[in-house]
N, C-alpha and C. Protein backbone atom coordinates (compact mmCIF):
# COMPACT_ATOMS: atom_id res chain seq x y z
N UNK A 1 -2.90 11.87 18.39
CA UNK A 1 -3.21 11.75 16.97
C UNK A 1 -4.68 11.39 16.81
N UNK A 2 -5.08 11.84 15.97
CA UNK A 2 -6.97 12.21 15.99
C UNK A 2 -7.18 11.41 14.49
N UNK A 3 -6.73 10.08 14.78
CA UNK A 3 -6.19 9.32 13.00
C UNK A 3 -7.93 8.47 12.87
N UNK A 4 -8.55 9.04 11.78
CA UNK A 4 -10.14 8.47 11.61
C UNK A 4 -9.90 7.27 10.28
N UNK A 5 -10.08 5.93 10.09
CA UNK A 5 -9.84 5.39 8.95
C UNK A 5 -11.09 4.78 8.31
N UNK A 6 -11.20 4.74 7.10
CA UNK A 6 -12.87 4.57 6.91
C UNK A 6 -12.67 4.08 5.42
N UNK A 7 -13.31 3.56 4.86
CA UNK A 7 -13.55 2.87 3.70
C UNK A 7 -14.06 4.06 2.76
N UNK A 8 -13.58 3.94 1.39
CA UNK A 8 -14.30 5.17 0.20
C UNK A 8 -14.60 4.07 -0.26
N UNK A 9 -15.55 4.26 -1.14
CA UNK A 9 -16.84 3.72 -2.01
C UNK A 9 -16.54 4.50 -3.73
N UNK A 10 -16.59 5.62 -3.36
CA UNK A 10 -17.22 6.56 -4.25
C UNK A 10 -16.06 6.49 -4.88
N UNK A 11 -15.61 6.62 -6.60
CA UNK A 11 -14.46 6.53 -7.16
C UNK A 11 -14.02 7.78 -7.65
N UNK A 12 -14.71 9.04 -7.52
CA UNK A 12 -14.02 10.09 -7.72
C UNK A 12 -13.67 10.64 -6.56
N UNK A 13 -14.05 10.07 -5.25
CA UNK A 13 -13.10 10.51 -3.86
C UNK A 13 -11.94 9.24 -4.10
N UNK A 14 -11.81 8.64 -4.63
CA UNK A 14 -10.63 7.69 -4.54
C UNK A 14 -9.54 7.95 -5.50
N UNK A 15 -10.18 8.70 -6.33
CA UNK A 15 -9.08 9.17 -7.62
C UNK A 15 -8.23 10.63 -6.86
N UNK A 16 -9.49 11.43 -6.42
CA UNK A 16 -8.46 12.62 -5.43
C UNK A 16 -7.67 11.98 -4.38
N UNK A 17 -7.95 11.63 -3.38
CA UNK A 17 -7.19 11.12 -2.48
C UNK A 17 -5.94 10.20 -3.29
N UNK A 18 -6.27 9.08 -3.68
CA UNK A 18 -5.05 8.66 -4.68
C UNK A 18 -3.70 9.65 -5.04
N UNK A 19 -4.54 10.14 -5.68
CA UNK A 19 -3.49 11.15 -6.79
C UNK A 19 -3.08 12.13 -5.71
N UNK A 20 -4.00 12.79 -4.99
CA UNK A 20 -3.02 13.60 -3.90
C UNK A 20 -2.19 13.55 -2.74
N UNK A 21 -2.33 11.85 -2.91
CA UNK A 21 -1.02 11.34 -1.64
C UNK A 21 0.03 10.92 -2.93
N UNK A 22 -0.08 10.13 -3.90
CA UNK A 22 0.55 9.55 -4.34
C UNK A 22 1.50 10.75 -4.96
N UNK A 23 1.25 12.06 -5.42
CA UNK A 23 1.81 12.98 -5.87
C UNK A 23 2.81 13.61 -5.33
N UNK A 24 2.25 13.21 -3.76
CA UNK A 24 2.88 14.36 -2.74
C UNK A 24 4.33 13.10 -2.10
N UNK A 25 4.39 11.89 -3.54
CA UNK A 25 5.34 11.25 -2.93
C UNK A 25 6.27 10.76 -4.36
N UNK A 26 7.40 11.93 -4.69
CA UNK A 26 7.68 11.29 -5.76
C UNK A 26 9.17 10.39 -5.96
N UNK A 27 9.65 10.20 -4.52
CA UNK A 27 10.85 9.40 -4.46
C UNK A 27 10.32 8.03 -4.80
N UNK A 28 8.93 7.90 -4.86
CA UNK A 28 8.42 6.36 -4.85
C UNK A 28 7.44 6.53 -5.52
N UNK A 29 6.83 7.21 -6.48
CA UNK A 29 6.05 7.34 -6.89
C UNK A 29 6.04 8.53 -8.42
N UNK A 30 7.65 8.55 -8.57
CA UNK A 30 8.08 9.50 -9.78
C UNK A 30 7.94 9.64 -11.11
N UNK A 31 6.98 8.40 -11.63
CA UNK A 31 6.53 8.18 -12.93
C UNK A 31 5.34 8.32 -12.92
N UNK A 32 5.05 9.52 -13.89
CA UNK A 32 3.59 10.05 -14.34
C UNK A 32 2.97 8.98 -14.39
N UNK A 33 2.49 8.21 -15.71
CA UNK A 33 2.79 7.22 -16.05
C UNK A 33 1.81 6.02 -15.34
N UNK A 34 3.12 5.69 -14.49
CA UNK A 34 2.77 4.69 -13.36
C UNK A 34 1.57 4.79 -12.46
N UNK A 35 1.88 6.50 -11.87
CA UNK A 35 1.46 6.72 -10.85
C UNK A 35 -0.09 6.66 -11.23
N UNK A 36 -0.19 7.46 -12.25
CA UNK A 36 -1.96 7.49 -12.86
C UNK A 36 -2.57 6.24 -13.39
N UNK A 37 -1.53 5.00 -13.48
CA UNK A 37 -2.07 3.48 -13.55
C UNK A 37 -3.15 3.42 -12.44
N UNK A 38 -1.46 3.74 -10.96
CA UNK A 38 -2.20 3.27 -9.62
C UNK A 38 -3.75 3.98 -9.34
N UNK A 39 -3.99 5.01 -9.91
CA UNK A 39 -4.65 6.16 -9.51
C UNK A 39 -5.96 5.13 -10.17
N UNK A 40 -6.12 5.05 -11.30
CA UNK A 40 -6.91 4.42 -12.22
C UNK A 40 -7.43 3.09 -11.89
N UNK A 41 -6.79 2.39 -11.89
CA UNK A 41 -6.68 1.06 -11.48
C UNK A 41 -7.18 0.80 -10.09
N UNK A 42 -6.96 1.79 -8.83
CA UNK A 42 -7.68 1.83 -7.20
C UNK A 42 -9.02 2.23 -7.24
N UNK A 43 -9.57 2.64 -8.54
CA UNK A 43 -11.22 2.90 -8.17
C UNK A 43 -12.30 1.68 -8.10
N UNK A 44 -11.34 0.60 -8.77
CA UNK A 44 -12.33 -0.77 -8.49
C UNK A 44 -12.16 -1.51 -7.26
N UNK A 45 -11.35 -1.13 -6.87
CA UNK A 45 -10.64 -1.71 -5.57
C UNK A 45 -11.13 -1.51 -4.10
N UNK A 46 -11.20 -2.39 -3.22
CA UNK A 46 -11.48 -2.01 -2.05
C UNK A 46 -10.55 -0.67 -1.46
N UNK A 47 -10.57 0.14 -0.87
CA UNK A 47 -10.10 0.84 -0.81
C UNK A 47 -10.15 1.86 0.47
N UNK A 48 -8.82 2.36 1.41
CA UNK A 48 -9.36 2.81 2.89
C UNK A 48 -8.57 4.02 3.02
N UNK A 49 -8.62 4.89 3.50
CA UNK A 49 -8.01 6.01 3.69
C UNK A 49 -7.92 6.35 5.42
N UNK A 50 -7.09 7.41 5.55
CA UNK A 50 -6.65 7.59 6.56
C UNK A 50 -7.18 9.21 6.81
N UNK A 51 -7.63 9.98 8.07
CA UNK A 51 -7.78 11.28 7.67
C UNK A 51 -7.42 11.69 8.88
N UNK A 52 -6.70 13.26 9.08
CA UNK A 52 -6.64 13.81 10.26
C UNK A 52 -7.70 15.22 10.20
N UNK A 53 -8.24 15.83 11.22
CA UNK A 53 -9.34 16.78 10.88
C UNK A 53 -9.55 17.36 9.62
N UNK A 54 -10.17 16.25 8.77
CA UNK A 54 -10.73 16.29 7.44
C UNK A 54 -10.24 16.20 6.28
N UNK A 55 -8.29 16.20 6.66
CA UNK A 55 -7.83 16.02 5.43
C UNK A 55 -7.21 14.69 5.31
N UNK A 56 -7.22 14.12 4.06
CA UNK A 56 -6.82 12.87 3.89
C UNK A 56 -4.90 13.02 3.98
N UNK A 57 -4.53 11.64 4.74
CA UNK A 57 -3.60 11.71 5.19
C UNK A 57 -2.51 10.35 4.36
N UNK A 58 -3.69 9.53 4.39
CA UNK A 58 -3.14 8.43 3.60
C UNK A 58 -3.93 7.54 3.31
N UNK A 59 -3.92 6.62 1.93
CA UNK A 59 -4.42 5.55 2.03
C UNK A 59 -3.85 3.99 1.87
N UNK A 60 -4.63 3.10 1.41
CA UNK A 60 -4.28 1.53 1.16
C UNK A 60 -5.02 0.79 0.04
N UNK A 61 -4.90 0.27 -0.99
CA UNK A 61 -6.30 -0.23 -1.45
C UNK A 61 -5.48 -2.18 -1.63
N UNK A 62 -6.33 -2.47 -1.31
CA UNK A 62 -7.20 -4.06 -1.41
C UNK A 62 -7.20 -4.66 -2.91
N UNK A 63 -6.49 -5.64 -3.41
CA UNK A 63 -6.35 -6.09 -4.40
C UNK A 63 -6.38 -7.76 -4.60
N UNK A 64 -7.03 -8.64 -4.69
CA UNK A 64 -7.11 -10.26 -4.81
C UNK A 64 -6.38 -10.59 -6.23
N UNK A 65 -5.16 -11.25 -5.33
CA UNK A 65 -4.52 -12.42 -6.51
C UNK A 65 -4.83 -13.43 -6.14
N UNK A 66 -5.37 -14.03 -5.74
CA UNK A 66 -6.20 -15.29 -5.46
C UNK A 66 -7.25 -15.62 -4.58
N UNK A 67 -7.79 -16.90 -4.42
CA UNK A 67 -8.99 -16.52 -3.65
C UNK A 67 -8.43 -16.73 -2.40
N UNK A 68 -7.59 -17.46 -2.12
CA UNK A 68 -6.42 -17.38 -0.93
C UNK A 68 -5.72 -15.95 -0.53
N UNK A 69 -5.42 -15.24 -1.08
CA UNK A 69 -4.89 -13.91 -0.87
C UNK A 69 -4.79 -12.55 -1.41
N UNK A 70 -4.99 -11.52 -0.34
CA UNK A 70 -4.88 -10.39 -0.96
C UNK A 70 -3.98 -9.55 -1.10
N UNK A 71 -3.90 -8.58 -1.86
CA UNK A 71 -2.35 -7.94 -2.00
C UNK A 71 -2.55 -6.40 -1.54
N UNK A 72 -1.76 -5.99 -1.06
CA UNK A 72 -1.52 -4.39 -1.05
C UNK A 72 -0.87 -3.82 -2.22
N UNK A 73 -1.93 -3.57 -3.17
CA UNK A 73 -1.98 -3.14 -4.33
C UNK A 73 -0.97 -1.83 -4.63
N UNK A 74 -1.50 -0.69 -3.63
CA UNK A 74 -0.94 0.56 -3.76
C UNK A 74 -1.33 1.15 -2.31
N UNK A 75 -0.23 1.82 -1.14
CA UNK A 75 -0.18 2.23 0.08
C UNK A 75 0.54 3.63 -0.10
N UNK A 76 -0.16 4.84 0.38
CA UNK A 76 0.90 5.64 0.58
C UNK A 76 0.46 7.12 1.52
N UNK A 77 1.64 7.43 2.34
CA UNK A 77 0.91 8.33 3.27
C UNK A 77 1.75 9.99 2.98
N UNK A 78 1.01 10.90 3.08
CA UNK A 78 1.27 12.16 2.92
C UNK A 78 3.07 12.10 3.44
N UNK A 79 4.11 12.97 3.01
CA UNK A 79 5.35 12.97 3.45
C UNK A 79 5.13 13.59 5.29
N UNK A 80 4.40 14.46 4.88
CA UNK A 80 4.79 15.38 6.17
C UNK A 80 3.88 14.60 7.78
N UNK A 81 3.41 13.56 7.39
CA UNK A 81 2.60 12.76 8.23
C UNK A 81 3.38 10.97 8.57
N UNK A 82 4.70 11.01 7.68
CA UNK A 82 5.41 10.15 7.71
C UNK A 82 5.57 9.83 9.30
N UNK A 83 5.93 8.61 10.09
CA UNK A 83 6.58 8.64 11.34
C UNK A 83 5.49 9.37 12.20
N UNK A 84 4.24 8.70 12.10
CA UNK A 84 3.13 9.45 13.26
C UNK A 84 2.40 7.90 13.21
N UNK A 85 2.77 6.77 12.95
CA UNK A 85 1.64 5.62 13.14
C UNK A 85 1.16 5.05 12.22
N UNK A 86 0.50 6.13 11.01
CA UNK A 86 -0.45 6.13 9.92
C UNK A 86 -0.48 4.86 9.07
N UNK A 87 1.00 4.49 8.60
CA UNK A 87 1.20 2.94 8.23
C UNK A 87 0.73 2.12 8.79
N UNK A 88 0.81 1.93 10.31
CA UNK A 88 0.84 1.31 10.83
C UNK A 88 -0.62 0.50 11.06
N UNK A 89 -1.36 1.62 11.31
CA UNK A 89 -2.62 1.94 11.29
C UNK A 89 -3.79 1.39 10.01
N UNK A 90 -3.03 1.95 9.20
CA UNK A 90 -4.23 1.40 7.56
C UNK A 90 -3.61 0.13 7.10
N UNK A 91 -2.62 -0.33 7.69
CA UNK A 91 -2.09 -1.50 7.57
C UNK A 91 -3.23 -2.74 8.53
N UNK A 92 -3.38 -2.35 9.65
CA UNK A 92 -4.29 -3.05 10.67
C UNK A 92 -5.52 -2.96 9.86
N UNK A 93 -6.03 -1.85 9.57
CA UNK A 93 -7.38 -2.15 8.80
C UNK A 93 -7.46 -2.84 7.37
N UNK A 94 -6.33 -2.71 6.84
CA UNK A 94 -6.16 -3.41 5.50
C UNK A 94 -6.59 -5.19 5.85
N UNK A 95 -5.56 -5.60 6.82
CA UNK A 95 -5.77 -6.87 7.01
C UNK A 95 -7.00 -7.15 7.60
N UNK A 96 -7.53 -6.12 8.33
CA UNK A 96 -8.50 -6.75 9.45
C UNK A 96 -10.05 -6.81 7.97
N UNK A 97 -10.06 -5.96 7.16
CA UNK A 97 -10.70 -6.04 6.01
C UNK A 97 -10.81 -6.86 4.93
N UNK A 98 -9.08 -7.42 4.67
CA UNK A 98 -8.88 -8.76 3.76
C UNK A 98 -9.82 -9.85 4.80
N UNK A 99 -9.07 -10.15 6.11
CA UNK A 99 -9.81 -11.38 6.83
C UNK A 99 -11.16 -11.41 6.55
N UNK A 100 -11.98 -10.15 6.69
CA UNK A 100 -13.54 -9.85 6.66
C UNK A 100 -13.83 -10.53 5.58
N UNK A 101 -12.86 -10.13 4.16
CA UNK A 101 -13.41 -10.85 3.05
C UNK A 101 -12.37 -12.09 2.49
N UNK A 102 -12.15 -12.83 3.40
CA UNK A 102 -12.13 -14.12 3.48
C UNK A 102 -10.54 -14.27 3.29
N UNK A 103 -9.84 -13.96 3.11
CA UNK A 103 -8.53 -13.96 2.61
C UNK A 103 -7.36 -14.80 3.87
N UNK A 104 -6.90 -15.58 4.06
CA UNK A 104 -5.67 -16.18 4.61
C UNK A 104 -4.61 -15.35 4.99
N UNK A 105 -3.83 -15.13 3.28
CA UNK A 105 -2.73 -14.42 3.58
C UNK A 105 -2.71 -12.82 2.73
N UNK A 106 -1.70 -12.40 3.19
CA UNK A 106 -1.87 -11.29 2.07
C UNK A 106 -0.45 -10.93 1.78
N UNK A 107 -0.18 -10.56 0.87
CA UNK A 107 0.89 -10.08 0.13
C UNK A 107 1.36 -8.70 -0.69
N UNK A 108 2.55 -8.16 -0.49
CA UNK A 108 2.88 -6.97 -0.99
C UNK A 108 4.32 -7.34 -1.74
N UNK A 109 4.52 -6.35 -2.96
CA UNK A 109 5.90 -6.16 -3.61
C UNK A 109 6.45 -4.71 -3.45
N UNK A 110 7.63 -5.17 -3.65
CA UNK A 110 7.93 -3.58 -3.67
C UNK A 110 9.37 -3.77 -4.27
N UNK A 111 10.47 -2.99 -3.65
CA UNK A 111 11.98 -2.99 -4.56
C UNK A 111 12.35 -3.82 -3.22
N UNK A 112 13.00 -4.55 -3.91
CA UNK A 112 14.30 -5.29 -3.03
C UNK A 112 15.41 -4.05 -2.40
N UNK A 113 15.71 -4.75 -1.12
CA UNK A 113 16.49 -3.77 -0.30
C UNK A 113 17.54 -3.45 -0.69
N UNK A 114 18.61 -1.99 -0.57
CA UNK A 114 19.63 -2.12 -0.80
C UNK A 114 19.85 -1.38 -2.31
N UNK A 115 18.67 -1.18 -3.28
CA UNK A 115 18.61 -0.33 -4.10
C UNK A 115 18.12 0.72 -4.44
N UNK A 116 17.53 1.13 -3.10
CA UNK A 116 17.25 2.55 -3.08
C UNK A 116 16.49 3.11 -1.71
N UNK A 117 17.04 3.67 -1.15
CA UNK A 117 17.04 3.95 0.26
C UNK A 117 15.48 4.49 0.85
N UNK A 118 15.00 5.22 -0.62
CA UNK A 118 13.18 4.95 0.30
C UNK A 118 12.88 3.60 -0.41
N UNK A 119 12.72 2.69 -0.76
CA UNK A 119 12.28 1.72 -0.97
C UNK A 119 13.06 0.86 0.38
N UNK A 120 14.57 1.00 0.74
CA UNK A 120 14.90 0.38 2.01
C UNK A 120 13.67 0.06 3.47
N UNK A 121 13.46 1.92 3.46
CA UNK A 121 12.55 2.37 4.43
C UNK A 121 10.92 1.69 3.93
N UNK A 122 10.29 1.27 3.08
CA UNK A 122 9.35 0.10 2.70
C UNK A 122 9.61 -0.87 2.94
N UNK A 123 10.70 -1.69 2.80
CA UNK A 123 11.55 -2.89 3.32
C UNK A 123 10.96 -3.12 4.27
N UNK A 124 11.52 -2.26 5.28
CA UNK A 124 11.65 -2.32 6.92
C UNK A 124 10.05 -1.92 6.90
N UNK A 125 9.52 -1.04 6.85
CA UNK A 125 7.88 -1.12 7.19
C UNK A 125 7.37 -2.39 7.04
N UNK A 126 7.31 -3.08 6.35
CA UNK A 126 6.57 -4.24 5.57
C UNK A 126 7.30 -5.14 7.14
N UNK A 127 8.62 -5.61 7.02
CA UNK A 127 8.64 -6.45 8.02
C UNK A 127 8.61 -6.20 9.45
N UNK A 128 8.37 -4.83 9.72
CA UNK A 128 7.82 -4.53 11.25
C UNK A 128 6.18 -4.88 11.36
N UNK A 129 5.60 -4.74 9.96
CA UNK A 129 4.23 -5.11 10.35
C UNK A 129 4.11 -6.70 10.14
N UNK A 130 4.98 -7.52 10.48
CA UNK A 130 5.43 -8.86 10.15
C UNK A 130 5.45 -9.64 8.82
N UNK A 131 5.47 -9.23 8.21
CA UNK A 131 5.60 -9.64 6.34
C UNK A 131 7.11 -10.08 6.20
N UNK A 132 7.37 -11.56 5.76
CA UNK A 132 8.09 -12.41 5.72
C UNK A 132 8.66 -12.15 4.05
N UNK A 133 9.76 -12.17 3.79
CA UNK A 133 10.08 -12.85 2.24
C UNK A 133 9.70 -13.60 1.61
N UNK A 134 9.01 -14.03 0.57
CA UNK A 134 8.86 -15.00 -0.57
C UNK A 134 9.72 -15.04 -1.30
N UNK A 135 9.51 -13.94 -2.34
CA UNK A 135 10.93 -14.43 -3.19
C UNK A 135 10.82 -13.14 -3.49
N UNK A 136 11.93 -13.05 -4.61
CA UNK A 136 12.32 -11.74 -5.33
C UNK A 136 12.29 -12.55 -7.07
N UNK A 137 11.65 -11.47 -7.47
CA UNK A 137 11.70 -11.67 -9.21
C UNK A 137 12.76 -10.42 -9.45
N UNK A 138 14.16 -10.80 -9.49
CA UNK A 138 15.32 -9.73 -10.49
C UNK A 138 14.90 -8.73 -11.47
N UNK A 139 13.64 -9.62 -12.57
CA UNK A 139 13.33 -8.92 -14.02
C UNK A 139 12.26 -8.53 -13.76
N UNK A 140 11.37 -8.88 -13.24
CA UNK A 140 9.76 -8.69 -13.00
C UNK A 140 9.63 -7.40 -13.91
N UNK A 141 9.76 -6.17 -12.79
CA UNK A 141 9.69 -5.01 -13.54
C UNK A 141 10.89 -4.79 -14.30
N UNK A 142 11.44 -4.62 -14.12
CA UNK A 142 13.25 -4.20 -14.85
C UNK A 142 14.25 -4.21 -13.99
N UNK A 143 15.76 -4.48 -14.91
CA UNK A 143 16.91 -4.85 -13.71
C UNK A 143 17.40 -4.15 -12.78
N UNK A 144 17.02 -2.88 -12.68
CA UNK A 144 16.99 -1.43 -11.92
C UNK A 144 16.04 -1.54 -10.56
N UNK A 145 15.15 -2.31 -10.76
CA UNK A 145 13.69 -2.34 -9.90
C UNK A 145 13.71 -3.99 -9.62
N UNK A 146 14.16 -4.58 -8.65
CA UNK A 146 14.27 -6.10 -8.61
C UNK A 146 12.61 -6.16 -7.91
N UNK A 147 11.85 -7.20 -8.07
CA UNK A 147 10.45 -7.06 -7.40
C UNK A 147 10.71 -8.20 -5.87
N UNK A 148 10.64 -7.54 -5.01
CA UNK A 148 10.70 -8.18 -3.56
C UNK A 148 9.16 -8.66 -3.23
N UNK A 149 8.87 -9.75 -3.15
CA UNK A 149 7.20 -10.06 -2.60
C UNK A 149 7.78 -10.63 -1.21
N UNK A 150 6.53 -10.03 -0.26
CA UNK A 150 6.70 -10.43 0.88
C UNK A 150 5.19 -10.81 1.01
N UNK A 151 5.15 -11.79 2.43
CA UNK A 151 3.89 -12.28 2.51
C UNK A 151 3.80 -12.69 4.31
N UNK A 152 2.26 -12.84 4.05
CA UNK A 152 1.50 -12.38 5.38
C UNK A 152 0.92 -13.58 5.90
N UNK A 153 0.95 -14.05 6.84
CA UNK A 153 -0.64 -15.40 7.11
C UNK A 153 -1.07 -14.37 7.80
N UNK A 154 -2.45 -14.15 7.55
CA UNK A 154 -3.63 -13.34 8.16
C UNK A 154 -4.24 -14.50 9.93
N UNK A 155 -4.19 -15.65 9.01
CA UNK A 155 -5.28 -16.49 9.91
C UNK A 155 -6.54 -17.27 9.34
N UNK A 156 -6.96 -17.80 9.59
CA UNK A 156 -8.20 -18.67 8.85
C UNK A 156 -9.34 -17.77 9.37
């Protein structure tokens, strides 16, 4: 695997890449809507992508809820590149990038397990890359979508 990961800057390479992974994923990503929040909302953001000979494969972007921690705002990798590392991978640079900019722990939400079988398969990603439970908010988003936060110690 020939996996290159590199930081975007520029916010109209972050809006394509965005929108053309996030598109190409709509079991988790099926609300117009939403999805063009995430799209919108990742151009201020630190932000890293993944590429295999030149095409973007996946990215991650970098989000501070506190000065203690950062969040994995929005992650997502092409379908057909699923099960090759790639998570695994912009996940290592995500953190190794929060630490750079000072961060402890870091934190991600997503759906609580058990209500929907690709969100299961996020579950299990999150705690193979060692991300622990915090809590679950039931209502957060709506009673359909329970919000699962999991969390990270980076390290000092």
């Amino acid at each position: 695997m020939d996996l290159k990961i590199k930081e975007v800057v520029d916010k109209q390479e972050k809006e394509i890449i965005s929108r053309e992974v996030l598109y190409d994923l709509p079991e988790w990503f099926g609300m117009a809507e939403s999805t063009e929040e995430y799209v919108s909302d990742s151009q201020d953001k630190p932000f890293l992508a993944g590429f295999m000979n030149d095409e973007s494969v996946g990215f991650v972007v970098l989000n501070a809820t506190s000065k203690d921690c950062a969040d994995i705002f929005v992650m997502g990798i092409k379908k057909k590149f699923h099960r090759m590392g790639i998570g695994a991978a912009l996940n290592e640079a995500y953190e190794s990038m929060a630490k750079k900019l000072g961060y402890t722990y870091s934190q991600v939400k997503t759906v609580k397990m058990g209500h929907y079988k690709e969100y299961d398969i996020t579950n299990k990603f999150y705690i193979a890359m060692g991300y622990k439970e915090l809590e679950c908010f039931p209502t957060l988003w709506d009673e359909w979508n329970p919000c699962q936060i999991y969390i990270k110690y980076l390290g000092e």
